[in-house]
Each structure stands twice: as C-alpha cells, then as structure tokens.
N, C-alpha and C. Protein backbone atom coordinates (compact mmCIF):
# COMPACT_ATOMS: atom_id res chain seq x y z
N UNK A 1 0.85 -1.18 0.00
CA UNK A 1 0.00 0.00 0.00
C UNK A 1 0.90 1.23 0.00
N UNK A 2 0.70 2.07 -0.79
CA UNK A 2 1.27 3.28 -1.27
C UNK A 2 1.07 4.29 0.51
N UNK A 3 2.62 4.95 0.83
CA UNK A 3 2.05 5.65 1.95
C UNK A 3 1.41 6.73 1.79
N UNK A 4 1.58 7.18 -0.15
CA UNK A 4 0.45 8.56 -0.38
C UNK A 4 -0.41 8.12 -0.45
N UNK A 5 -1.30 7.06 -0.60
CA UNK A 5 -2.90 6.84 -0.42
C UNK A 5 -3.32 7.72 0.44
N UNK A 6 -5.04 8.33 -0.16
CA UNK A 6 -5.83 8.60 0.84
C UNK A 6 -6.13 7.64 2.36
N UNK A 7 -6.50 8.64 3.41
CA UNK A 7 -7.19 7.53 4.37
C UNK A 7 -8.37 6.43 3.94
N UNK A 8 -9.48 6.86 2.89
CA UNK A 8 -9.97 6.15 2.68
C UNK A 8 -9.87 4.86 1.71
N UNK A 9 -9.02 5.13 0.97
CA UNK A 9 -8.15 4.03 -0.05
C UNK A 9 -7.30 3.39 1.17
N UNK A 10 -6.27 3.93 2.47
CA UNK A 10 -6.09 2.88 3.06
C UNK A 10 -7.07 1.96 3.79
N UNK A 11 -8.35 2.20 4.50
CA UNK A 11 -9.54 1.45 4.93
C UNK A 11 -9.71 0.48 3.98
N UNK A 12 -9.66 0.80 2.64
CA UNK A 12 -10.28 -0.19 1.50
C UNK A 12 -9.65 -0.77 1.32
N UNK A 13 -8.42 -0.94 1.44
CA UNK A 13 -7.00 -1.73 1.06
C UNK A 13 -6.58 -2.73 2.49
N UNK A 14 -7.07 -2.12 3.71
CA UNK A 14 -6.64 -2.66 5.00
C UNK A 14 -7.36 -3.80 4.76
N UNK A 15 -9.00 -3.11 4.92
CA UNK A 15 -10.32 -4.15 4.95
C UNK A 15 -10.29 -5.64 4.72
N UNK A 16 -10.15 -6.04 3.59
CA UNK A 16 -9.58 -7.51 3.11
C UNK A 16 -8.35 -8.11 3.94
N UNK A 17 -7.43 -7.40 4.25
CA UNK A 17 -6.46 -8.34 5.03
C UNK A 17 -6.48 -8.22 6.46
N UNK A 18 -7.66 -7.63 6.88
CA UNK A 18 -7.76 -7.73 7.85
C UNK A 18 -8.97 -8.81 8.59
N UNK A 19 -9.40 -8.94 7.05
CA UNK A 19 -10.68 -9.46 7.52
C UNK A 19 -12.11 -8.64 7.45
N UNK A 20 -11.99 -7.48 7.73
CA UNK A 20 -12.97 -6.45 7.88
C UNK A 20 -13.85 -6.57 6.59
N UNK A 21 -15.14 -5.49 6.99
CA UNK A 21 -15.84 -5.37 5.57
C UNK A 21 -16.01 -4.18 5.92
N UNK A 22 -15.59 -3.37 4.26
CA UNK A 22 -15.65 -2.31 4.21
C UNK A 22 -16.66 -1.54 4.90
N UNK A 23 -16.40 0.19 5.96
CA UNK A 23 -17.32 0.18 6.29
C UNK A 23 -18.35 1.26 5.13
N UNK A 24 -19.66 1.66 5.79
CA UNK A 24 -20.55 2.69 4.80
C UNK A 24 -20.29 3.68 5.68
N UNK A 25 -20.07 4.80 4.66
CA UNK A 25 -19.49 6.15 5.28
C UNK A 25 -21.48 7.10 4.62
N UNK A 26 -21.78 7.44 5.90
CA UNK A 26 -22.81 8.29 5.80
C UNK A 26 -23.04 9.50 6.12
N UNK A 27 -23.18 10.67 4.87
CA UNK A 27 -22.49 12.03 4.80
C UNK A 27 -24.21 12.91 4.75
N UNK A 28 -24.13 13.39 5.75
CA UNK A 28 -25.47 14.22 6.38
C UNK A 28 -24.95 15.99 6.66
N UNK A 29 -25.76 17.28 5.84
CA UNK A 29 -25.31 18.03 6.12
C UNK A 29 -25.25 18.40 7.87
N UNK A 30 -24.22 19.01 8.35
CA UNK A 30 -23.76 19.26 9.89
C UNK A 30 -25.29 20.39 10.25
N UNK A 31 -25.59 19.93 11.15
CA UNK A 31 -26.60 20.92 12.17
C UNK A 31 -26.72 21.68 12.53
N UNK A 32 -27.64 22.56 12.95
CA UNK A 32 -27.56 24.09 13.24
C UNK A 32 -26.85 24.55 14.13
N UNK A 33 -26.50 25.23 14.31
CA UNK A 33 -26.09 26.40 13.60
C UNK A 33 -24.76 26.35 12.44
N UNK A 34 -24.36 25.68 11.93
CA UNK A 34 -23.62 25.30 11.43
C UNK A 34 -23.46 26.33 10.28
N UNK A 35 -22.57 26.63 9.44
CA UNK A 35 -23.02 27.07 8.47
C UNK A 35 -23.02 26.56 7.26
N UNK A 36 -23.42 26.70 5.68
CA UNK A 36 -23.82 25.86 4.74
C UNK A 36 -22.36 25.65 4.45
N UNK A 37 -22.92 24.40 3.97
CA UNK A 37 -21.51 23.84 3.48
C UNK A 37 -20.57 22.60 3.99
N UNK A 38 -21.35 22.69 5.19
CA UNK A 38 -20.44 21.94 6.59
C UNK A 38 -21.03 20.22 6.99
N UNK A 39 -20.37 19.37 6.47
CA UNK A 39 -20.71 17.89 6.24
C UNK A 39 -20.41 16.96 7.49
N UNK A 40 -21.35 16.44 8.44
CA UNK A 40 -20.66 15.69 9.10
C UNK A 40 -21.02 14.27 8.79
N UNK A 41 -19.91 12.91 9.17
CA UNK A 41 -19.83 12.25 8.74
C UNK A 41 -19.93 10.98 9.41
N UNK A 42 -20.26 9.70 9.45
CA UNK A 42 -20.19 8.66 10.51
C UNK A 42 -19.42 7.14 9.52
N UNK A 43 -19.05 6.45 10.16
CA UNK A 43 -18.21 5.40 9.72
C UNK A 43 -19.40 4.06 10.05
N UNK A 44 -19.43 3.61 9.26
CA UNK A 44 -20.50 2.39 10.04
C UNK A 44 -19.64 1.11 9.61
N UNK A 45 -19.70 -0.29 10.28
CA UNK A 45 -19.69 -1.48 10.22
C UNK A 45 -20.89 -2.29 10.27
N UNK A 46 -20.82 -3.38 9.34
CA UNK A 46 -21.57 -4.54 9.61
C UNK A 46 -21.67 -5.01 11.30
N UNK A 47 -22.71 -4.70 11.75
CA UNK A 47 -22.57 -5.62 13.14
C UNK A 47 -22.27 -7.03 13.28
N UNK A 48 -22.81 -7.58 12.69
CA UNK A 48 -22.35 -9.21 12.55
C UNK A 48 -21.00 -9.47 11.81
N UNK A 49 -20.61 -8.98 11.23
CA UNK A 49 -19.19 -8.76 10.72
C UNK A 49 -17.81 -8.77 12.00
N UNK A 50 -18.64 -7.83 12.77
CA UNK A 50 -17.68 -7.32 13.66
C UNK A 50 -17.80 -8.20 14.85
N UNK A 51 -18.92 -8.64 15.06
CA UNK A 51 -19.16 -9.39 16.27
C UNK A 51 -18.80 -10.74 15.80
N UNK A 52 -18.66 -11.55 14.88
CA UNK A 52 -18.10 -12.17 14.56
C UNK A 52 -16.74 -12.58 14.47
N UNK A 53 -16.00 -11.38 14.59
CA UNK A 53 -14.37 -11.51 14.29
C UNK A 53 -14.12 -10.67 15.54
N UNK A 54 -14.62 -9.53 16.19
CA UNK A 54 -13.58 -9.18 17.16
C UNK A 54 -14.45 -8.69 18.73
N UNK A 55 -15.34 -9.05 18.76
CA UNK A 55 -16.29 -8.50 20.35
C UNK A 55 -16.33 -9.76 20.87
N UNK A 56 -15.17 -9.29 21.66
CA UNK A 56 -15.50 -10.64 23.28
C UNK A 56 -16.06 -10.57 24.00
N UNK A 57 -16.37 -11.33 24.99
CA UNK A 57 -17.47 -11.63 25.98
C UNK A 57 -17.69 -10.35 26.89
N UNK A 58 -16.56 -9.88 27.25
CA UNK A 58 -16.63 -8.24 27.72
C UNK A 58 -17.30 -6.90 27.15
N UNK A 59 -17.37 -7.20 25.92
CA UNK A 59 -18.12 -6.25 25.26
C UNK A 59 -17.47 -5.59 23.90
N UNK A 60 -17.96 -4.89 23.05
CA UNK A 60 -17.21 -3.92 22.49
C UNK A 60 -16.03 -3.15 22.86
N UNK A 61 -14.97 -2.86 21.45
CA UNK A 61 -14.21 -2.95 22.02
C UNK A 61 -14.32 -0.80 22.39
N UNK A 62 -13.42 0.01 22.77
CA UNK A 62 -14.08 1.06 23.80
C UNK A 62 -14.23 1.91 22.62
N UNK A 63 -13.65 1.98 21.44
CA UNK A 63 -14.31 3.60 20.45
C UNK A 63 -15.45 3.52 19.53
N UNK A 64 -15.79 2.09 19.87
CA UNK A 64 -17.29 1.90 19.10
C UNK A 64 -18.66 2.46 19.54
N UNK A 65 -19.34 2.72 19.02
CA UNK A 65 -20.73 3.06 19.60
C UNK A 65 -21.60 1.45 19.25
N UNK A 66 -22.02 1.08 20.56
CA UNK A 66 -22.50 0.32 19.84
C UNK A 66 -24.03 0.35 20.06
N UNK A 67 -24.53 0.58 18.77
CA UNK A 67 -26.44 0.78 18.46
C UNK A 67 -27.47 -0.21 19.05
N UNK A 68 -26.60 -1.55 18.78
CA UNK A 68 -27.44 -2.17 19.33
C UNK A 68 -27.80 -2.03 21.04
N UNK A 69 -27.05 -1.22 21.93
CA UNK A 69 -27.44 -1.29 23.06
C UNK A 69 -28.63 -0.83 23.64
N UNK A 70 -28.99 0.47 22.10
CA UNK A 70 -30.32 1.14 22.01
C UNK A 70 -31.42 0.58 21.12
N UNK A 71 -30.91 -0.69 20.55
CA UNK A 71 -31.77 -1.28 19.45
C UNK A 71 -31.23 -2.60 18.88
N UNK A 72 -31.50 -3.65 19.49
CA UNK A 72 -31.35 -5.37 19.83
C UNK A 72 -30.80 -5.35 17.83
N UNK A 73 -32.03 -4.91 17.75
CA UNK A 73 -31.78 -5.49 16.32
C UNK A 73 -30.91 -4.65 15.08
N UNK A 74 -30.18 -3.58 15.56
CA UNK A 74 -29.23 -2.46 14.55
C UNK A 74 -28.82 -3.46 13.79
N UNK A 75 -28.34 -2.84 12.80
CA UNK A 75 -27.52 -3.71 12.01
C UNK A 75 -26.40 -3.52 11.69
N UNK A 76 -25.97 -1.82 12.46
CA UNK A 76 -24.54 -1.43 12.14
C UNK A 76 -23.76 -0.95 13.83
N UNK A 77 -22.11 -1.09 13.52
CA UNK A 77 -21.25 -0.13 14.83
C UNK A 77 -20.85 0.86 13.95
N UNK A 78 -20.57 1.85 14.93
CA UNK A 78 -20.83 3.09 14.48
C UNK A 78 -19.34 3.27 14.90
N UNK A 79 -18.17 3.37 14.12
CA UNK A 79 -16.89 3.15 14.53
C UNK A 79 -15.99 4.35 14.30
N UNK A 80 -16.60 5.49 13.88
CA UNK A 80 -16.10 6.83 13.31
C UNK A 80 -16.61 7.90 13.07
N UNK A 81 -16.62 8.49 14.02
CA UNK A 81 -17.54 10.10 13.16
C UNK A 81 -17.17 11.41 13.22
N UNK A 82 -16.87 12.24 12.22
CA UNK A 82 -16.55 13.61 12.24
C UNK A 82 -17.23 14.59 12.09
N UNK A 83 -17.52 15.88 12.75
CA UNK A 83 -18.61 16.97 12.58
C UNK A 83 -18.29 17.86 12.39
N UNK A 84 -19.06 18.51 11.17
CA UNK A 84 -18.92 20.22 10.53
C UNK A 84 -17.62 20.35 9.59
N UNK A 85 -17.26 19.47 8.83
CA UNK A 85 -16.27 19.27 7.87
C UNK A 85 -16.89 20.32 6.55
N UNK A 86 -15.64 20.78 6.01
CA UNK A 86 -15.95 21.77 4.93
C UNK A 86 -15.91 20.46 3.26
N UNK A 87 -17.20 20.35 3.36
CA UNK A 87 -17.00 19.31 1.88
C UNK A 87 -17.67 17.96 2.46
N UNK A 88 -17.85 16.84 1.67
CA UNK A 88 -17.82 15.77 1.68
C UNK A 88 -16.71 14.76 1.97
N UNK A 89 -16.08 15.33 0.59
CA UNK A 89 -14.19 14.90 0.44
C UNK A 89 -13.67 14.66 1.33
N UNK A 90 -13.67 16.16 2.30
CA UNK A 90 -12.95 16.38 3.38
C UNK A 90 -13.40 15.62 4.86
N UNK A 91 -15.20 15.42 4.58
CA UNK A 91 -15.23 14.56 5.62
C UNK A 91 -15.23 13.46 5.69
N UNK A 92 -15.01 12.70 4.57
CA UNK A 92 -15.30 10.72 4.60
C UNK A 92 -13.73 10.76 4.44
N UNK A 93 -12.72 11.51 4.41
CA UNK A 93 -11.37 11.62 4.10
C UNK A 93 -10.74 11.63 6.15
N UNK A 94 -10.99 12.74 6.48
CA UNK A 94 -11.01 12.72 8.33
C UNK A 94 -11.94 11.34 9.37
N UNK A 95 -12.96 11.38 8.54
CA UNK A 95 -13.60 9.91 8.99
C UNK A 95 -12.88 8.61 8.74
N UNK A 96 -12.25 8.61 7.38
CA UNK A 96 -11.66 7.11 7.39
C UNK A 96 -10.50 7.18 8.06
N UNK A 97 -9.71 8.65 8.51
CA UNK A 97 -8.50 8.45 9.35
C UNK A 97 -8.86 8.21 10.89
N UNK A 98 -9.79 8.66 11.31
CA UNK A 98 -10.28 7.86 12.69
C UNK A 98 -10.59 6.39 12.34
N UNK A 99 -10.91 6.33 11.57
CA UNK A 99 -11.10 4.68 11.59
C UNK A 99 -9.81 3.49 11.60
N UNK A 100 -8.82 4.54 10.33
CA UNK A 100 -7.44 3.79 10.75
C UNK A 100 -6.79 3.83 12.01
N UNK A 101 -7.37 4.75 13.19
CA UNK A 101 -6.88 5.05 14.00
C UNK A 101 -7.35 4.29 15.57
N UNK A 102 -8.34 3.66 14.65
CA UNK A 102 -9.93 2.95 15.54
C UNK A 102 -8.90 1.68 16.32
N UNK A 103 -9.57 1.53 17.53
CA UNK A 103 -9.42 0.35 18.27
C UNK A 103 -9.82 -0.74 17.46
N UNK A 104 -11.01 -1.03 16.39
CA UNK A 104 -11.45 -2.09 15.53
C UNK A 104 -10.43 -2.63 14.83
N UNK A 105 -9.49 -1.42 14.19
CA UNK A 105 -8.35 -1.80 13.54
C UNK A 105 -7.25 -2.66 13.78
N UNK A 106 -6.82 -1.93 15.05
CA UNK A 106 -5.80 -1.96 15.59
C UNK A 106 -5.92 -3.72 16.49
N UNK A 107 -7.46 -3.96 16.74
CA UNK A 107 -7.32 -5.30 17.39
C UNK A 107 -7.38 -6.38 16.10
N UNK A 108 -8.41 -5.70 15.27
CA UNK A 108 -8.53 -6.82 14.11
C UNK A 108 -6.67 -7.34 13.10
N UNK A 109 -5.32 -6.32 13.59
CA UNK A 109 -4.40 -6.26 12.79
C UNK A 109 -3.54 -7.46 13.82
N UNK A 110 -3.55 -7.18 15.39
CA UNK A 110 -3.33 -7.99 16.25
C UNK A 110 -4.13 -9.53 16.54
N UNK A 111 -5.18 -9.65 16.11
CA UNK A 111 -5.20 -10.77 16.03
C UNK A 111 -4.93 -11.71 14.93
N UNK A 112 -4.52 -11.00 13.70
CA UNK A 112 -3.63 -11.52 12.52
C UNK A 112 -1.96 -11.53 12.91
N UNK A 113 -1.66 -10.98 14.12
CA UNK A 113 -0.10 -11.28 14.15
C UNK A 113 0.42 -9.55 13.34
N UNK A 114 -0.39 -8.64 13.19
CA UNK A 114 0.08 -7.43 12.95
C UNK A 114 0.05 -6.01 13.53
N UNK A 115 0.93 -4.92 12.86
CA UNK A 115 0.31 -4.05 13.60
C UNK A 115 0.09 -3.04 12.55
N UNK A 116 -0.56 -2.02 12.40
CA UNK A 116 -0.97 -0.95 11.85
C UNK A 116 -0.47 0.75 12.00
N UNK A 117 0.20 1.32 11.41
CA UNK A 117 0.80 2.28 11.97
C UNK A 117 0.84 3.26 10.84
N UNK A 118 -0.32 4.65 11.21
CA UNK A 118 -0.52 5.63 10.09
C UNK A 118 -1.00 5.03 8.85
N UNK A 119 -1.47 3.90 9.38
CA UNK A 119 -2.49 3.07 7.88
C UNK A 119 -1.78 2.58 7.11
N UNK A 120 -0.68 2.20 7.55
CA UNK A 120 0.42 1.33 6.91
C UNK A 120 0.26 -0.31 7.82
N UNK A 121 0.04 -0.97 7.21
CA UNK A 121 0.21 -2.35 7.60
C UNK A 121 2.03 -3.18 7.83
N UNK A 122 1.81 -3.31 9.06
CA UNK A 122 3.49 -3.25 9.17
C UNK A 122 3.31 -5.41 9.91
C-alpha cells in the first residue's frame, strides 16, 4: 500500500487483510447552527461482521458506539464520526483516518499477528 494513499483508499486496502468489511461512510449536512456547506460524517460497520471476528465476551471494544445497546436489532457499529467538515471529500477523508486510528483496527491487525501504523500495515 502506497504511503500517499488517501485515508480512505487505506480502509479499503486494509479491509480484506484484515478481515474487515468495508465500512458505509454516511455524509449528512452538519446541524444548526452550522453554516452551509459543513458535512458531518459517521463510519459504520456490519454488526455481525464485527461481532463475529472481534467482540468478546466483555463487550465492544471502547471507540465503538455500539447501536445495538439502544436497538437489539441495529444492524450497524458506528466506529467513526466527524462533525462540521468543509465538503464531503474532506469529511469521509477525516472519517476514514479515525477509523485507521480505531481500536477495531488496531485489534482486528493484532489478532492476525500485525500491527498498523498511520495506515500502513506493518
């Protein structure tokens, strides 16, 4: 993986060797008072994806939100979110770098025997 990749080209590139499935990045204009223009952004995962490969008996792991605690049946973790970003670009771009930055990552790279560092797979 190229270290000039975007953050979100590294997520897409991590995803597969990590196991992961890509997450859906959902881009909602930012809230009042905000002013126009201003995008905030959330990172989602497959819940069963994730609970499948990395939530132990203790729970989620700590930078997830996890939905289902408000709703049995969600279907997504909510693993990233940025608010009042100027653009789209700019916010699924800051969103996928919290995500490389995510505890999801970082355990899903360790239980392959790796580690992850600035979205470089080391």
């Amino acid at each position: 993986m190229a270290e000039w990749a975007s953050a979100a080209q590294k997520v897409n590139e991590l995803g597969p060797l990590l196991e992961l499935p890509l997450p859906e990045y959902r881009l909602v204009p930012a809230g009042a008072p905000a002013p126009a223009g201003l995008v905030d952004c959330t990172a989602l995962f497959p819940r069963t994806a994730i609970v499948r490969t990395l939530i132990e008996p203790g729970g989620l792991f700590r930078d997830a939100v996890d939905t289902a605690a408000a709703d049995p049946t969600a279907a997504f973790v909510q693993v990233g979110h940025v608010r009042a970003r100027l653009g789209k670009k700019v916010a699924k771009e800051e969103c996928a770098r919290v995500v490389l930055a995510s505890e999801l990552v970082r355990r899903a790279a360790e239980k392959r025997g790796m580690e992850v560092v600035d979205g470089v797979l080391l």
